[in-house]
C-alpha atoms as a PDB file:
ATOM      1  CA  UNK A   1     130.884 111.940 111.407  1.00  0.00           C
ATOM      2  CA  UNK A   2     131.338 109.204 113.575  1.00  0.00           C
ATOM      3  CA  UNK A   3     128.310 107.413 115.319  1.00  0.00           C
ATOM      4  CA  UNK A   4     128.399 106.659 119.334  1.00  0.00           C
ATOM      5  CA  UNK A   5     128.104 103.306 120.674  1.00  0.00           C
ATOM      6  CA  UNK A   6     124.752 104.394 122.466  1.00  0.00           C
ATOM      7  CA  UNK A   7     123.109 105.749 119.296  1.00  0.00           C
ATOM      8  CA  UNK A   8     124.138 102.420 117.385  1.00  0.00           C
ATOM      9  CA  UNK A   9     122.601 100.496 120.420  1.00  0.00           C
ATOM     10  CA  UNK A  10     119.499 102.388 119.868  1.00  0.00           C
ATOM     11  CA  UNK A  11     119.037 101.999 116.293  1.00  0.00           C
ATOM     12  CA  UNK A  12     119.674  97.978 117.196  1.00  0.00           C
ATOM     13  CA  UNK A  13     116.589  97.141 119.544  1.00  0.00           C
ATOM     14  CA  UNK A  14     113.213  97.124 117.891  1.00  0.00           C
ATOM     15  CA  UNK A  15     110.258  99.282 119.340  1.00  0.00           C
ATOM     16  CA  UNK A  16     108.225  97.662 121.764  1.00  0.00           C
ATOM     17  CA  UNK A  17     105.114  96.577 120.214  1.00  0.00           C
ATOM     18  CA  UNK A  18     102.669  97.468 122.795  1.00  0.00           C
ATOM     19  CA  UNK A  19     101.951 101.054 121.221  1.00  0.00           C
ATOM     20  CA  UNK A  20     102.420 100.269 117.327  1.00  0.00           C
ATOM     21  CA  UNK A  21      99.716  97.170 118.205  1.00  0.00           C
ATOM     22  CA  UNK A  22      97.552  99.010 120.124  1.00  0.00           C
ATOM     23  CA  UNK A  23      97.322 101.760 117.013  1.00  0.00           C
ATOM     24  CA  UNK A  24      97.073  98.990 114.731  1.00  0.00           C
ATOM     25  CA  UNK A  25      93.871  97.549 117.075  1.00  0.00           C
ATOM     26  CA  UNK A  26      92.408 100.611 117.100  1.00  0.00           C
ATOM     27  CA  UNK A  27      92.379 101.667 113.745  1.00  0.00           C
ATOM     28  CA  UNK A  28      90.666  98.075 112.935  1.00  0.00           C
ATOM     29  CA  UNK A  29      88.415  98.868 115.616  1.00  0.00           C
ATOM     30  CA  UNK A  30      87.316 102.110 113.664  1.00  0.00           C
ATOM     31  CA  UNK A  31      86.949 100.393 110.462  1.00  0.00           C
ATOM     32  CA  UNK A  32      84.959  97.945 111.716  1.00  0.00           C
ATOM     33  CA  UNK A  33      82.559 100.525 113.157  1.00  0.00           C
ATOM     34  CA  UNK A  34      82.370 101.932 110.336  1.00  0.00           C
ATOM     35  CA  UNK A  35      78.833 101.919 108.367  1.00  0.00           C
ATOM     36  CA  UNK A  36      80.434 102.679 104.873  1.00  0.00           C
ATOM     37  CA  UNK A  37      83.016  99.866 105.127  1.00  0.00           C
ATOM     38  CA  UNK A  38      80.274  97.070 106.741  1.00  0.00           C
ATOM     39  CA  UNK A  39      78.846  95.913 103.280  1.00  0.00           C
ATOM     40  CA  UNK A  40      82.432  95.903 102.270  1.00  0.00           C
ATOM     41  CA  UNK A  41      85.413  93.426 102.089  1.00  0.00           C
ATOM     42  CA  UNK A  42      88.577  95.092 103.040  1.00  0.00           C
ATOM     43  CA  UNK A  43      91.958  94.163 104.724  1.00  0.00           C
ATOM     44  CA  UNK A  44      93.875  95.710 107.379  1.00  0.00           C
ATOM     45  CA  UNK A  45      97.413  94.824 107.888  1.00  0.00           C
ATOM     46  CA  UNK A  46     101.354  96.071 108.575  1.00  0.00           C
ATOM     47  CA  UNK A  47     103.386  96.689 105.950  1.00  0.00           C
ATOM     48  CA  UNK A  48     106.899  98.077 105.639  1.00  0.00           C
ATOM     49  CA  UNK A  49     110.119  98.411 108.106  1.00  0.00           C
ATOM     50  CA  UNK A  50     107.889  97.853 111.445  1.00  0.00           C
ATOM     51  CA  UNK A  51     105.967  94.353 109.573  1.00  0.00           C
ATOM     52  CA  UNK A  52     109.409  92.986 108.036  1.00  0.00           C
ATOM     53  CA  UNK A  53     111.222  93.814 111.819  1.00  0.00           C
ATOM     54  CA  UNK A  54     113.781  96.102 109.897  1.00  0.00           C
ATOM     55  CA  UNK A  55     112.893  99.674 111.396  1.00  0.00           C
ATOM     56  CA  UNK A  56     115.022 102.208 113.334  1.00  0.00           C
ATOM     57  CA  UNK A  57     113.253 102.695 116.535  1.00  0.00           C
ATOM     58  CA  UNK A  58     114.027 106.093 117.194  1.00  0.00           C
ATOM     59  CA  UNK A  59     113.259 107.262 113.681  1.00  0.00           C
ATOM     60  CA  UNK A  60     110.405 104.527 113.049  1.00  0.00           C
ATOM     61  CA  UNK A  61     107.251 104.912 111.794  1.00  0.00           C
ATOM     62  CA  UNK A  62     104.073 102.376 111.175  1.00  0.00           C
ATOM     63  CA  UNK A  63     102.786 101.717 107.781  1.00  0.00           C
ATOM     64  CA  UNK A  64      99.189 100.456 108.505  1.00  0.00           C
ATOM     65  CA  UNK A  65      97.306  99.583 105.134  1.00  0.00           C
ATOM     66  CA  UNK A  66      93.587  99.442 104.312  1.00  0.00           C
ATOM     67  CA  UNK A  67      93.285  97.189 101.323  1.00  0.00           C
ATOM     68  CA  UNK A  68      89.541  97.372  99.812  1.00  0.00           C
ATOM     69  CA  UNK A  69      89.121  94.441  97.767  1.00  0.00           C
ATOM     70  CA  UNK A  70      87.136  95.394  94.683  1.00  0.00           C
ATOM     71  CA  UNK A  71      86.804  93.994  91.084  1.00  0.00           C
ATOM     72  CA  UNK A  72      84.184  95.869  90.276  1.00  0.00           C
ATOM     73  CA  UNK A  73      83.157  92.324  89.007  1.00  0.00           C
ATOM     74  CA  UNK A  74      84.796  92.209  85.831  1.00  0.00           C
ATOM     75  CA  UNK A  75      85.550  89.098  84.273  1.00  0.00           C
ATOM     76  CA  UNK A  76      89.385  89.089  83.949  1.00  0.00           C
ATOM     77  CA  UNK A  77      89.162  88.677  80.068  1.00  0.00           C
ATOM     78  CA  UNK A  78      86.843  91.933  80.211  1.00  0.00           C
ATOM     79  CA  UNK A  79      89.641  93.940  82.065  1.00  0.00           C
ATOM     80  CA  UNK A  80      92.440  92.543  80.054  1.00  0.00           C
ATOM     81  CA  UNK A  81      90.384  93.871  76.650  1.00  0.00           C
ATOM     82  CA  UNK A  82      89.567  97.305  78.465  1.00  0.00           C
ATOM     83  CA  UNK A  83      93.360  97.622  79.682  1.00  0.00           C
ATOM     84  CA  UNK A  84      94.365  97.009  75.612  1.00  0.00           C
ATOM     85  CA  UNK A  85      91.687  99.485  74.553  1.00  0.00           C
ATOM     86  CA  UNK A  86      93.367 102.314  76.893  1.00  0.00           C
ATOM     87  CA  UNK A  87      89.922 102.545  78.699  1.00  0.00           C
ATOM     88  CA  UNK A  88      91.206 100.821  81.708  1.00  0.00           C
ATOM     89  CA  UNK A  89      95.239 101.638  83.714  1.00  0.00           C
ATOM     90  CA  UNK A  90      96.492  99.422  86.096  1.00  0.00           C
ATOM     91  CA  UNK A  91      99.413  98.880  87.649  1.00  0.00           C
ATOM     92  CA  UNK A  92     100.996  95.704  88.739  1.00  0.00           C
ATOM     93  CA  UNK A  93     102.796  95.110  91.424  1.00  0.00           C
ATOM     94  CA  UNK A  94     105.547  92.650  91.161  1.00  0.00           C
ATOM     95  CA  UNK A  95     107.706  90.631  93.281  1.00  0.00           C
ATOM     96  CA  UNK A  96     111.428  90.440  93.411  1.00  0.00           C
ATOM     97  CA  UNK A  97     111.461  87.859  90.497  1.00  0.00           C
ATOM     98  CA  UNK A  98     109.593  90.571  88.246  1.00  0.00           C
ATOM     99  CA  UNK A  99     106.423  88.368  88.390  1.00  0.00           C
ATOM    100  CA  UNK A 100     103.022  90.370  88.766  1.00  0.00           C
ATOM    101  CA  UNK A 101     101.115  88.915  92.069  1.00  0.00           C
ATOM    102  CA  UNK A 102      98.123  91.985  91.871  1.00  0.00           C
ATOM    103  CA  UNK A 103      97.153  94.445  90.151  1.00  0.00           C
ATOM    104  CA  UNK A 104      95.812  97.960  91.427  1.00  0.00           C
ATOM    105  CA  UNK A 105      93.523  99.992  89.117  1.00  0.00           C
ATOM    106  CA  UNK A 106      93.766 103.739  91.444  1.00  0.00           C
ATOM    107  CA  UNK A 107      90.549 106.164  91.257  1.00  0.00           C
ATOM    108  CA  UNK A 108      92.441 109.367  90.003  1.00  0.00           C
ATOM    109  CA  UNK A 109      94.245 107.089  86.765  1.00  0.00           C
ATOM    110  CA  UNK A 110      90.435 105.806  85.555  1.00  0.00           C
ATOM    111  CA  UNK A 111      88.267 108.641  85.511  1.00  0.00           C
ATOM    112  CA  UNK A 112      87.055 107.545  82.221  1.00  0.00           C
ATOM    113  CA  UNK A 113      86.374 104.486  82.634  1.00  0.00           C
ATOM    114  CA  UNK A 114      84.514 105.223  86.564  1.00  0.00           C
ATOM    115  CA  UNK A 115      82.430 107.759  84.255  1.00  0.00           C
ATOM    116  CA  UNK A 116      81.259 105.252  81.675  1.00  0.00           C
ATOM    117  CA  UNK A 117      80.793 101.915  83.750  1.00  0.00           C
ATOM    118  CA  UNK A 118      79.646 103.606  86.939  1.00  0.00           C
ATOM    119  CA  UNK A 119      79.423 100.810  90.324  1.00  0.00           C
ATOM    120  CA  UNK A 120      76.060 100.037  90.797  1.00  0.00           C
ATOM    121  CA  UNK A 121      74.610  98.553  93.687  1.00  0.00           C
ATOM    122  CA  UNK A 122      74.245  94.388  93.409  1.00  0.00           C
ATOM    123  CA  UNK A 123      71.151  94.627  96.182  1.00  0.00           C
ATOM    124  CA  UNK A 124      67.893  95.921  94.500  1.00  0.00           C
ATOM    125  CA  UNK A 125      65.889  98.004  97.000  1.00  0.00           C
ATOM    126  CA  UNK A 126      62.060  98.888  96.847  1.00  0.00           C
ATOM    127  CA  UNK A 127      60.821 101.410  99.449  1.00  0.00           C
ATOM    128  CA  UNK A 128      57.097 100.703 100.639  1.00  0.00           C
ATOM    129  CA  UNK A 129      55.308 103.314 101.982  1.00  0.00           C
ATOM    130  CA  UNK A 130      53.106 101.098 104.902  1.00  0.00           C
ATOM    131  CA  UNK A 131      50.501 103.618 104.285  1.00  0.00           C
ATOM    132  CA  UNK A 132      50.160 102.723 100.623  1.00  0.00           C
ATOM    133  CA  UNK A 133      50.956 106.562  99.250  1.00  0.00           C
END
């Protein structure tokens, strides 16, 4: 199947990037609205064919990811023990080299381990009644 000149010219020009931008804008304008994400520190930012400038407008799509940034303040040496005891699964992402630059630990893959070391709030709250009841 051969492919016309004016399809080929298509697939050549990147999107505008008035609209992807403006989605990208306003999804970071939700998430910053947002009163479950204000105590938190997340990330917003491109990722895929659209960020690297390799996409096929007509067929293009915009990967926009929302990175929370969580440890659940574990020492690293406390996560490395947990991984080794099978209470803890991660999974590393890598670069090209094969070097690991993060690793994710996903909800559904540590049930277990969300059930025995649940997140507790840092901030210790007292409610006063101003009545004194």
């Amino acid at each position: 199947m051969a492919i016309n000149n004016d399809q080929l010219e298509t697939w050549a020009n990147a999107p505008g990037s008035a609209k992807p931008q403006f989605t990208h804008e306003q999804i970071r304008k939700a998430l910053s609205q947002s009163a479950a994400l204000k105590s938190r520190d997340y990330e917003v930012f491109l990722q895929g064919s659209y960020a690297n400038s390799t996409n096929v407008k007509i067929d293009s799509d915009i990967d926009v990811v929302v990175q929370l940034n969580s440890d659940f303040s574990l020492h690293s040496s406390t996560a490395r023990k947990l991984i080794r005891e099978g209470m803890l699964h991660g999974r590393d992402l890598k670069r090209q080299d094969g070097s690991t630059y993060c690793t994710i630990y996903l909800t559904a893959e540590n049930k277990e381990f969300l059930k025995k070391y649940p997140k507790t709030s840092k901030i210790k709250m007292t409610f006063v009644d101003p009545q004194g009841k």
